[in-house]
N, C-alpha and C. Protein backbone atom coordinates (compact mmCIF):
# COMPACT_ATOMS: atom_id res chain seq x y z
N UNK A 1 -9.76 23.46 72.41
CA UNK A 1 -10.40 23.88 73.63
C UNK A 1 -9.94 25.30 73.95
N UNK A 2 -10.71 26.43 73.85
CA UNK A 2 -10.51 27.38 74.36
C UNK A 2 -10.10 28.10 75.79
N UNK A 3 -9.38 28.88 75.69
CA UNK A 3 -8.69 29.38 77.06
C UNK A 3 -9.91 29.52 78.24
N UNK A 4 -9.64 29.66 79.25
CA UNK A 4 -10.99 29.82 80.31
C UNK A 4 -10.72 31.55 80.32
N UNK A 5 -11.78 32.31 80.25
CA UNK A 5 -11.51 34.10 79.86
C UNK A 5 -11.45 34.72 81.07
N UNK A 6 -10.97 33.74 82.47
CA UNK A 6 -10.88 34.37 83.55
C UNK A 6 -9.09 34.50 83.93
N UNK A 7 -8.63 33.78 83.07
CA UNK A 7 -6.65 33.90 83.16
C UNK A 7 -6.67 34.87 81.68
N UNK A 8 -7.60 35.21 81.09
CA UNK A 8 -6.96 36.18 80.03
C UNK A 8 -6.91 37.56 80.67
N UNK A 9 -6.26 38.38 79.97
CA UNK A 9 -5.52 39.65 80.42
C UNK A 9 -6.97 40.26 79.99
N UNK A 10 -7.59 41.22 80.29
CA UNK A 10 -8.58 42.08 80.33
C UNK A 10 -8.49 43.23 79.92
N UNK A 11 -7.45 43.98 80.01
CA UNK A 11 -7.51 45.60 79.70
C UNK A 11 -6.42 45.65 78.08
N UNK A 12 -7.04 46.54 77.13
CA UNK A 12 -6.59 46.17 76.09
C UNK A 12 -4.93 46.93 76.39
N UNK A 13 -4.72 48.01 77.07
CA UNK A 13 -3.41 48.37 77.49
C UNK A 13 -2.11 46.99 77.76
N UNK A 14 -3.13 46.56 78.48
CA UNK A 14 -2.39 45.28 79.46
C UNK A 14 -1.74 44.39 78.46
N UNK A 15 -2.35 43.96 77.23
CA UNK A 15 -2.11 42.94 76.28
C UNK A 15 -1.19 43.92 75.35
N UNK A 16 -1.34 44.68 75.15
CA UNK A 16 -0.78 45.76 74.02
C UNK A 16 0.65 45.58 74.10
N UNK A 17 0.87 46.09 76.28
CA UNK A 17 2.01 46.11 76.31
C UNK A 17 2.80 44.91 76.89
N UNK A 18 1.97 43.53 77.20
CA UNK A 18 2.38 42.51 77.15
C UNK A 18 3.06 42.05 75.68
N UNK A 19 2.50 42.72 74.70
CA UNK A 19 3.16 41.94 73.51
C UNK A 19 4.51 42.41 73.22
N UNK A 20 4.43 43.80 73.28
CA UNK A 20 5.29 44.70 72.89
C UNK A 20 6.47 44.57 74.17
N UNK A 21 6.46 44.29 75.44
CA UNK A 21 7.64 43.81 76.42
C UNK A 21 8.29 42.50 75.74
N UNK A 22 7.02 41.78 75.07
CA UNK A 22 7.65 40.01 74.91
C UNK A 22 9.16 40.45 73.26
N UNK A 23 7.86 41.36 72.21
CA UNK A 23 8.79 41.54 71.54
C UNK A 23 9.76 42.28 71.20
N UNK A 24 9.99 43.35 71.64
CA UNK A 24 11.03 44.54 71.99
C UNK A 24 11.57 44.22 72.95
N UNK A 25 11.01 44.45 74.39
CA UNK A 25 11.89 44.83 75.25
C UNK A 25 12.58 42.83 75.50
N UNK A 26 12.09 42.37 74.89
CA UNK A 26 13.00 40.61 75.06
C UNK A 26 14.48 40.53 74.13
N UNK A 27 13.65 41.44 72.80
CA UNK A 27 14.93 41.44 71.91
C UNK A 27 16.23 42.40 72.78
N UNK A 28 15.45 43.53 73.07
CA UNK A 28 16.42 44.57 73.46
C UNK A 28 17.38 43.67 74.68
N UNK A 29 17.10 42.78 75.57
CA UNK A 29 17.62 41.98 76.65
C UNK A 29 18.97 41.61 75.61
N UNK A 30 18.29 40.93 75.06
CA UNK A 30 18.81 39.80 74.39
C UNK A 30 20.03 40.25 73.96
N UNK A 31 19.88 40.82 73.08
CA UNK A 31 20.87 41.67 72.28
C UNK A 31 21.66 42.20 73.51
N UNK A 32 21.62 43.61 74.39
CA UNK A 32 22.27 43.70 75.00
C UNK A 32 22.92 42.91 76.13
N UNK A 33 22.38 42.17 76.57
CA UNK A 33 23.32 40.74 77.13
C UNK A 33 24.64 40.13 75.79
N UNK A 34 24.11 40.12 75.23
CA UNK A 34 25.19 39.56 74.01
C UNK A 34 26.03 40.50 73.74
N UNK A 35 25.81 41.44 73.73
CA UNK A 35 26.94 42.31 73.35
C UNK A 35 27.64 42.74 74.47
N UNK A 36 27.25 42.54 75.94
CA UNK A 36 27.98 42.89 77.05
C UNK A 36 28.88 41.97 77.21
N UNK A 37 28.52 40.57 76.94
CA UNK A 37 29.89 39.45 77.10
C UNK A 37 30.76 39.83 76.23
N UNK A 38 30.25 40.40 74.37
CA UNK A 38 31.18 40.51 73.60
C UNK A 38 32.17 41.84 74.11
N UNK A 39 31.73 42.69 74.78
CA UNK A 39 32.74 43.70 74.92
C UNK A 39 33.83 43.25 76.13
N UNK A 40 33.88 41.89 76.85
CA UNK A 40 34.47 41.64 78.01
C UNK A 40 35.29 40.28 77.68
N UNK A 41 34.31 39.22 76.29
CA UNK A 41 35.54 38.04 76.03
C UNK A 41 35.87 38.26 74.61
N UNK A 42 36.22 37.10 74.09
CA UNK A 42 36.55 37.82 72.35
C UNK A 42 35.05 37.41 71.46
N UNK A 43 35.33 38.64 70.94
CA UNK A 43 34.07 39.83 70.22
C UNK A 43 33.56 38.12 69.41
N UNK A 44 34.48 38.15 68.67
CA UNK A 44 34.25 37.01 67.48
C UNK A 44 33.48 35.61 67.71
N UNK A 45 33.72 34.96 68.85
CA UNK A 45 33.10 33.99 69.87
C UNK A 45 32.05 34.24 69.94
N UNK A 46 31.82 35.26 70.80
CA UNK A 46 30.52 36.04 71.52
C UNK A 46 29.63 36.05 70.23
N UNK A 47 30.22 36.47 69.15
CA UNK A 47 28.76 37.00 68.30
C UNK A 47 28.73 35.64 67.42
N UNK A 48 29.47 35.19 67.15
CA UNK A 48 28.82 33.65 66.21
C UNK A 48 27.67 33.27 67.34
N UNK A 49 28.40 32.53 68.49
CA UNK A 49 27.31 31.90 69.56
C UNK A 49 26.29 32.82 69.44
N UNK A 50 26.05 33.97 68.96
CA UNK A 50 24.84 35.16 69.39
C UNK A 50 23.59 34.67 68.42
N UNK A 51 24.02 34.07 67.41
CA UNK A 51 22.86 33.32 66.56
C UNK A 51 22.50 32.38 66.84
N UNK A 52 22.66 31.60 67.78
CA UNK A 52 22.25 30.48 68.15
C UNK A 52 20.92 30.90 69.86
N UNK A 53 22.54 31.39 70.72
CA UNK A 53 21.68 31.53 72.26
C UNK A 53 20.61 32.56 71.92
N UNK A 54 21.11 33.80 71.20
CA UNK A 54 20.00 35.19 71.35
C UNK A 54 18.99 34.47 70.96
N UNK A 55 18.34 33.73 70.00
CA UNK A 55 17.21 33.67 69.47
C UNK A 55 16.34 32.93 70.68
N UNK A 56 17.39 31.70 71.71
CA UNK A 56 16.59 31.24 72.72
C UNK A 56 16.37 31.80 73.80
N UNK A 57 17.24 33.15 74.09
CA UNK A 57 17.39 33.53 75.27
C UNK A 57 15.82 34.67 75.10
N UNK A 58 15.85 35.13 73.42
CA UNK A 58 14.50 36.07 73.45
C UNK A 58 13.03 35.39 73.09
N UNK A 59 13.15 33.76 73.29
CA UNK A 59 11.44 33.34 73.14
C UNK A 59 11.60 33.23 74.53
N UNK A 60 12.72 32.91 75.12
CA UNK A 60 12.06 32.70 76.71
C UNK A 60 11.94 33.90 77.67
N UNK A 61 12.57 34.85 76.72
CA UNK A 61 12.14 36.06 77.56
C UNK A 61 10.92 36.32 77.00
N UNK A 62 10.48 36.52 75.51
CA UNK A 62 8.98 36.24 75.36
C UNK A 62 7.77 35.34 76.32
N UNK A 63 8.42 34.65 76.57
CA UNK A 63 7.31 33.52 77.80
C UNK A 63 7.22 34.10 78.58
N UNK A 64 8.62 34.56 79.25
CA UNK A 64 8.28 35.53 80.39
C UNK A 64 7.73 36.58 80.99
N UNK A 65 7.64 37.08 79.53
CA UNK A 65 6.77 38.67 79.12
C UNK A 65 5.35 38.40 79.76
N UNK A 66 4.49 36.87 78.97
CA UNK A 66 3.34 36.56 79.34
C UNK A 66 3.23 35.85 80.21
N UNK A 67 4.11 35.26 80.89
CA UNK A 67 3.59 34.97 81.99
C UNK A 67 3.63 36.06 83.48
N UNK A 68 3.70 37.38 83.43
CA UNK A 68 3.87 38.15 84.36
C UNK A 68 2.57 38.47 84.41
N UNK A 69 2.58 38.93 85.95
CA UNK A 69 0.79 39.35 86.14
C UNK A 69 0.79 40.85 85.44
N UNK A 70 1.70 41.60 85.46
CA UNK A 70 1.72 43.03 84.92
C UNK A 70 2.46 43.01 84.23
N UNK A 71 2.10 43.68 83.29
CA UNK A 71 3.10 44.04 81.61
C UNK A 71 4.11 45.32 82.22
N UNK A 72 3.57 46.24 83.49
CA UNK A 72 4.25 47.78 83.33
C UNK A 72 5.69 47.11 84.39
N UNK A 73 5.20 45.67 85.25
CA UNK A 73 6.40 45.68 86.17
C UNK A 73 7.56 44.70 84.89
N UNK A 74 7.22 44.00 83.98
CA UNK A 74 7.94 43.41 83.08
C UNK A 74 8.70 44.29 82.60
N UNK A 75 7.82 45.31 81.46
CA UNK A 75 8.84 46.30 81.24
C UNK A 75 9.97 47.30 81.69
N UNK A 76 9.35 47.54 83.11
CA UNK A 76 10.49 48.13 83.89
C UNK A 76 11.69 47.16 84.09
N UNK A 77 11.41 45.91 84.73
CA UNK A 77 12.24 44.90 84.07
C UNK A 77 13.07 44.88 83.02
N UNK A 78 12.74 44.66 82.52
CA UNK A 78 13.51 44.34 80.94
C UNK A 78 14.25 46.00 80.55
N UNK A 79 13.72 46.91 81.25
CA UNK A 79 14.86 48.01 80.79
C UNK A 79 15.16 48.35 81.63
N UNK A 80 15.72 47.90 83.11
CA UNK A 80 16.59 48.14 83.92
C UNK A 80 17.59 46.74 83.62
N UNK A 81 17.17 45.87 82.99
CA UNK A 81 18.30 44.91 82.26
C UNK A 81 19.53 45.61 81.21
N UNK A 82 18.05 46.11 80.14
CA UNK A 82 19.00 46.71 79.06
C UNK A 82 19.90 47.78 79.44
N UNK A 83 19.86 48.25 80.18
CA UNK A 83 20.36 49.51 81.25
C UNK A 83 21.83 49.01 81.54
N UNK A 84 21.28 47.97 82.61
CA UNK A 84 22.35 47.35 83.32
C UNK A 84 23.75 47.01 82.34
N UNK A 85 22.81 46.33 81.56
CA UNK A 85 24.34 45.46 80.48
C UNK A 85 24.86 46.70 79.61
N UNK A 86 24.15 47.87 78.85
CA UNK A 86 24.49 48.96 78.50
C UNK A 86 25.61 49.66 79.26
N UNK A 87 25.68 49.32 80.51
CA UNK A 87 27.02 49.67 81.52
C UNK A 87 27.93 48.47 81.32
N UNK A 88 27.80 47.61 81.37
CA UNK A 88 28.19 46.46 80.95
C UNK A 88 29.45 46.94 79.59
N UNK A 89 28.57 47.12 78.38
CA UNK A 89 28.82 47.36 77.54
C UNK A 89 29.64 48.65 77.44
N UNK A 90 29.49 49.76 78.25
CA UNK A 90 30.50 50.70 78.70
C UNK A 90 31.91 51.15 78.85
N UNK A 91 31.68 49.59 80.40
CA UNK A 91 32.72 49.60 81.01
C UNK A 91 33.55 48.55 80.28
N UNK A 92 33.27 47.97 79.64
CA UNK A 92 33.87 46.31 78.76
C UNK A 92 35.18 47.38 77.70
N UNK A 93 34.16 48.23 77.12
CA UNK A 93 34.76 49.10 76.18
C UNK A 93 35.64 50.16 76.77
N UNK A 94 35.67 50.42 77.88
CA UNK A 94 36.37 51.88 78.23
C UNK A 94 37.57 51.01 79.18
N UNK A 95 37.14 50.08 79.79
CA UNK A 95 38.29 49.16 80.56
C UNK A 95 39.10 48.13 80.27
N UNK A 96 38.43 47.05 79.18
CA UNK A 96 38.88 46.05 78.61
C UNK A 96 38.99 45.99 77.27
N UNK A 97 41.00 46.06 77.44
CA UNK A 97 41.96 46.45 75.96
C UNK A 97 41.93 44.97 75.04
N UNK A 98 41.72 43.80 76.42
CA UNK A 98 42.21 42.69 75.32
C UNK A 98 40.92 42.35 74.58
N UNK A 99 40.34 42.46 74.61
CA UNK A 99 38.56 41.69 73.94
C UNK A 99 38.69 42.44 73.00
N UNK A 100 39.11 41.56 71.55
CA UNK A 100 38.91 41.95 70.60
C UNK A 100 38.29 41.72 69.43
């Protein structure tokens, strides 16, 4: 049974960058969340678990990608995340001696 073409996205921009938020900017989350815990508990922990959670933490940020009414407010999203934990990742490294 086909979708009803009044919940599909309409403007080919809109879908373009719906895909491209679900698959970049979800990975980019992803990843940088994982590496912000690793720079703050021990590295070694953090990144085994990183093959397991990252892969779930970036289909459900993929879902989330499509289920937003706008792709441009997602993406701003998702890179004021990567942003965020990138400080994260900063301060983990410039402040915290024991995480190794």
């Amino acid at each position: 049974m086909p979708a009803n073409p009044k919940y599909l996205t309409q403007s080919v921009w809109q879908r373009i960058a719906k895909i491209t938020a679900a698959i970049l900017g979800g990975y980019f989350v992803a990843i940088s969340f994982h590496l912000a815990l690793a720079a703050w508990f021990n590295r070694a922990n953090v990144l085994m678990t990183m093959a397991f959670t990252g892969f779930i933490l970036w289909v459900a940020l993929m879902v989330l990608a499509f289920l937003a009414k706008s792709a441009w407010k997602i993406w701003a999203i998702y890179i004021l995340l990567t942003l965020v934990f990138c400080l994260f990742i900063y301060l983990g490294q410039t402040y915290n001696t024991t995480a190794q």
